[in-house]
Protein backbone atom coordinates (compact mmCIF):
# COMPACT_ATOMS: atom_id res chain seq x y z
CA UNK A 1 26.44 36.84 -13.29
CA UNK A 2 26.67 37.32 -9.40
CA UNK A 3 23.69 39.15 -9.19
CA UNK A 4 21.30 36.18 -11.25
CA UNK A 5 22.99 33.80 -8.66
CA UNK A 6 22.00 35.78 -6.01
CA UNK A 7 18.51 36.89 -6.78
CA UNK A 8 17.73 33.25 -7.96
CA UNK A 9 18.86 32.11 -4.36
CA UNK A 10 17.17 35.05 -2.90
CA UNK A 11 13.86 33.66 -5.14
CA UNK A 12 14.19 30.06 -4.17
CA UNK A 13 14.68 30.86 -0.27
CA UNK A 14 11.57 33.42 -0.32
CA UNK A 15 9.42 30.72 -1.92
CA UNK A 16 10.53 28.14 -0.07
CA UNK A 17 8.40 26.72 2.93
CA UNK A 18 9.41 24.86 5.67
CA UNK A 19 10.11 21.19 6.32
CA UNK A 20 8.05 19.38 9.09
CA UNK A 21 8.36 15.64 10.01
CA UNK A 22 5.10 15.49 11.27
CA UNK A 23 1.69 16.30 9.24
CA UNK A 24 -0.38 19.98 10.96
CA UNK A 25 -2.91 17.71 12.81
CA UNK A 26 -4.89 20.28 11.49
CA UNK A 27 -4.50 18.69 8.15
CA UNK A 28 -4.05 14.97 9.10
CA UNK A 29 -7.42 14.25 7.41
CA UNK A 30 -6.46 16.02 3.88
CA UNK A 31 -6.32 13.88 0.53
CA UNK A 32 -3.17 14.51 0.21
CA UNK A 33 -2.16 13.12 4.01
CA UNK A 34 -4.14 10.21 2.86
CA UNK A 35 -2.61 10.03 -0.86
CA UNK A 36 0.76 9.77 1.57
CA UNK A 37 -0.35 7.84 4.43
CA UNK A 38 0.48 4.43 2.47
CA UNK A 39 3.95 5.54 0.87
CA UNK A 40 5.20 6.25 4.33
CA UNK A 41 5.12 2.41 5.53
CA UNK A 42 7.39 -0.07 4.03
CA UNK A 43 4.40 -2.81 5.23
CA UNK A 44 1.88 -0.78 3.36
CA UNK A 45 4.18 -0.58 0.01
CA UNK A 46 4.91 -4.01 -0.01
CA UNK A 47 1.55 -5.67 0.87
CA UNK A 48 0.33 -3.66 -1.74
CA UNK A 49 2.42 -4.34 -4.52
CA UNK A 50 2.23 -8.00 -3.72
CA UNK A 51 -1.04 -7.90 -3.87
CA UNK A 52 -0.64 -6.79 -7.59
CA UNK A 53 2.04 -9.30 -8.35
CA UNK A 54 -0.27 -12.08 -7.21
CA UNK A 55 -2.94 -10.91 -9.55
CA UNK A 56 -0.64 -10.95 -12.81
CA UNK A 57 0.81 -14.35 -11.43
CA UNK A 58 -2.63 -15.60 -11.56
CA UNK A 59 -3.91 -13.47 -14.20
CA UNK A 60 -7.39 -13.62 -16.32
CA UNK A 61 -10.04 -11.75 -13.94
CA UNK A 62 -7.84 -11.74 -11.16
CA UNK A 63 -5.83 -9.18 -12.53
CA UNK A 64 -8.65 -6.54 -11.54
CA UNK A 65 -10.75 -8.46 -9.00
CA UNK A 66 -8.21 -9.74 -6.49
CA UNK A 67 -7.06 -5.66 -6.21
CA UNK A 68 -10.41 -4.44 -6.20
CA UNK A 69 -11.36 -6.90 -3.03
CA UNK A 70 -8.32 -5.67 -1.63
CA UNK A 71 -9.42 -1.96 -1.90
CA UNK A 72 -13.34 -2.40 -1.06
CA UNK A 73 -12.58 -4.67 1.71
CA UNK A 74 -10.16 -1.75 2.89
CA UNK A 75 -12.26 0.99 2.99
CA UNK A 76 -14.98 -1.77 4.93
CA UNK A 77 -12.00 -2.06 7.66
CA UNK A 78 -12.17 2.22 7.73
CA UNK A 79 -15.35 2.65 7.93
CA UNK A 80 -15.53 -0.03 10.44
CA UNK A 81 -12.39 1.76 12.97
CA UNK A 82 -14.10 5.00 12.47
CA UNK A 83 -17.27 3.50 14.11
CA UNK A 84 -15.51 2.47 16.98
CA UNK A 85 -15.41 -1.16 15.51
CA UNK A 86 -12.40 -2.57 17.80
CA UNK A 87 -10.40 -4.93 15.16
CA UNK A 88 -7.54 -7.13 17.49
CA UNK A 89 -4.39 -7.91 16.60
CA UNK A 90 -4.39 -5.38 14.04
CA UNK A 91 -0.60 -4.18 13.48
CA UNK A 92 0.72 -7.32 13.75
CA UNK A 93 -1.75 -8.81 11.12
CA UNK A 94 -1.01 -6.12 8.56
CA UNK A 95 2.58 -7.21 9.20
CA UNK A 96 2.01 -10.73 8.22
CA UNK A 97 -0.03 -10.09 5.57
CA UNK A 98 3.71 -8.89 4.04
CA UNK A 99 4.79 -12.01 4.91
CA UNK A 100 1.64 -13.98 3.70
CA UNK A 101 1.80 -12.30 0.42
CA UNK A 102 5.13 -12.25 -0.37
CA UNK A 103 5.11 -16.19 0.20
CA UNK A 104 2.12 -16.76 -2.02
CA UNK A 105 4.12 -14.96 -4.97
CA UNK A 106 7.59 -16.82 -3.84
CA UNK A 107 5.55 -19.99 -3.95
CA UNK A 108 3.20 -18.64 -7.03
CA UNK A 109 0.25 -20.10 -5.51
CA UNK A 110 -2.58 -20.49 -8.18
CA UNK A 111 -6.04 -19.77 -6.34
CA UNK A 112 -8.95 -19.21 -8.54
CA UNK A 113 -9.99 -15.57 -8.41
CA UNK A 114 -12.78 -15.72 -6.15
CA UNK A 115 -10.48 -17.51 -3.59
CA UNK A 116 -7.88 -15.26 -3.87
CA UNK A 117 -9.85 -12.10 -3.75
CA UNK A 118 -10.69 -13.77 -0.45
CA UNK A 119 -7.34 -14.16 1.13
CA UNK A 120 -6.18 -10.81 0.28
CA UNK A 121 -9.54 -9.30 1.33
CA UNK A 122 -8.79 -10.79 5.30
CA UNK A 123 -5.55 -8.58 5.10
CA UNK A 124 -7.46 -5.53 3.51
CA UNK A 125 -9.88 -5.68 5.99
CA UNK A 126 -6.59 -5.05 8.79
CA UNK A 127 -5.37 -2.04 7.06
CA UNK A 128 -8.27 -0.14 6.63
CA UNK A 129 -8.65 -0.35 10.32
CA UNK A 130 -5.25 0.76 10.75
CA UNK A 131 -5.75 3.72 8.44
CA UNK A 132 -9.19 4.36 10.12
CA UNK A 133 -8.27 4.19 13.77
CA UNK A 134 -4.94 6.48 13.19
CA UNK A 135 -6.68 9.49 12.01
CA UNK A 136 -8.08 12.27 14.12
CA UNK A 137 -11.37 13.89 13.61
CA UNK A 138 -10.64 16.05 10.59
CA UNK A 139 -11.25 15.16 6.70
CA UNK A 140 -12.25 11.30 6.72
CA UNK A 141 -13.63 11.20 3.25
CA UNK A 142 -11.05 13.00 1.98
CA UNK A 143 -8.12 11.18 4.06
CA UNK A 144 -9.75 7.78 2.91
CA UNK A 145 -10.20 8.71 -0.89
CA UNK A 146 -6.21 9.82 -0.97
CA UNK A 147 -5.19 6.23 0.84
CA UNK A 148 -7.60 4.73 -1.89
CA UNK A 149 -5.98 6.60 -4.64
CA UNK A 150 -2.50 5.60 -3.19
CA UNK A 151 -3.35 2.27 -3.03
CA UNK A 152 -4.80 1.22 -6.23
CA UNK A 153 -1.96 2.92 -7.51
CA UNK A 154 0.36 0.81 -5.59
CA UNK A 155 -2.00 -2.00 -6.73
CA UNK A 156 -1.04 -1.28 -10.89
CA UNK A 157 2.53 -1.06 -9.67
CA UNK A 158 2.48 -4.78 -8.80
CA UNK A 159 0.16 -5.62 -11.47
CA UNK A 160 2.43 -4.01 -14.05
CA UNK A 161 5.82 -5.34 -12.37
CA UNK A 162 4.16 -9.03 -12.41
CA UNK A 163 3.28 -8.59 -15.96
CA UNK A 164 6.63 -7.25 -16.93
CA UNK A 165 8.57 -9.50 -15.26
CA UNK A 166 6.22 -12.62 -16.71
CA UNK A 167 7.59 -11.41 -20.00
CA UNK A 168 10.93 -12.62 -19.08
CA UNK A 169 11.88 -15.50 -20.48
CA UNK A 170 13.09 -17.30 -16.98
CA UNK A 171 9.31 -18.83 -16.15
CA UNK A 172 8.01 -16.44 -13.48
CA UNK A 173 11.48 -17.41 -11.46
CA UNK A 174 12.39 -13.18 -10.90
CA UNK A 175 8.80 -12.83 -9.85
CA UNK A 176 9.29 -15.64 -6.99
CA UNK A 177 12.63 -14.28 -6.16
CA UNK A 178 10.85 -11.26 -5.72
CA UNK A 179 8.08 -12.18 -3.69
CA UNK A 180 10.82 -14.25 -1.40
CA UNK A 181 12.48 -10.78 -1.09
CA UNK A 182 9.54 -9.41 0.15
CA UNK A 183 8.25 -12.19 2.40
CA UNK A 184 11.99 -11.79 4.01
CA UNK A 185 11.45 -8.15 4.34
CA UNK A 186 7.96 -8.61 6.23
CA UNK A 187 9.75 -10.84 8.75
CA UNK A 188 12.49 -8.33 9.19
CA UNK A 189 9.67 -6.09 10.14
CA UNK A 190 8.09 -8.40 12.50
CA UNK A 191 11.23 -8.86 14.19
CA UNK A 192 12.80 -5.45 14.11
């Protein structure tokens, strides 16, 4: 029995690789840095999933076009840093966009689609230039298409969360409460 233990340690150490904090800058632009990039930014998560909640508050063809605007206008605000576009005031919009969209789900503001795919798009537009002008030199495509993938994924989250939590019977008051939560966590961030 001693000797599984120890040649299953012995396996797991050998195979084991190890643990940086920091990304090889030689692989900063990888899909998989940009698949991570977004999950590594509390502002990031919970713009994103609020941007998803919104859309199943409103529902109908928001549900699809108010992420979507998000996510093209996103990858405009990439393309754009990588130019050498200069964008001002760029963190600190991204982190009142967590405030802005938390609020309009605390408040369940009812835009038409069109008008909403608007709003959000004016905060997509910030962080795609943030993801843009924090990478180096290596892998663009492949950096942006991983933040793409991460972010239409975070997208469904809120999408699916709103539409679960619509099916409680408490008339979208969780989904406010939520939305509060997160508008208070986006001015935490501001402040701290």
């Amino acid at each position: 029995m001693k000797k599984s233990v120890l040649l299953a340690a012995a396996l797991f150490a050998g195979s084991s690789a190890p643990a940086f904090a920091h990304l090889d800058p030689a692989e900063h632009g990888s899909l998989m840095a940009g698949l991570s990039h977004p999950l590594f930014g509390a502002d990031h998560i919970l713009a994103m999933i609020a941007v998803g909640l919104w859309a199943a508050q409103i529902g109908g063809r928001a549900l699809w076009s108010v992420p979507a605007a998000f996510v093209a206008t996103m990858v405009l605000g990439f393309v754009l840093a990588r130019a050498g576009a200069p964008l001002p005031f760029v963190e600190p919009a991204i982190l009142a966009s967590v405030v802005a969209l938390g609020l309009v789900v605390a408040v369940a503001v009812r835009l038409d689609a069109t008008t909403a795919a608007a709003v959000v798009s004016v905060f997509a537009l910030f962080h795609g230039h943030a993801h843009g002008g924090e990478l180096g030199m290596a892998g663009t495509w492949s950096f942006a298409a991983g933040f793409v993938i991460s972010t239409v994924l975070l997208h469904i989250a809120g999408v699916g969360l709103g539409m679960g939590l619509a099916r409680l019977a408490d008339r979208g008051v969780v989904t406010r409460i939520v939305g509060g939560i997160m508008a208070i966590a986006g001015a935490t961030l501001i402040v701290g």
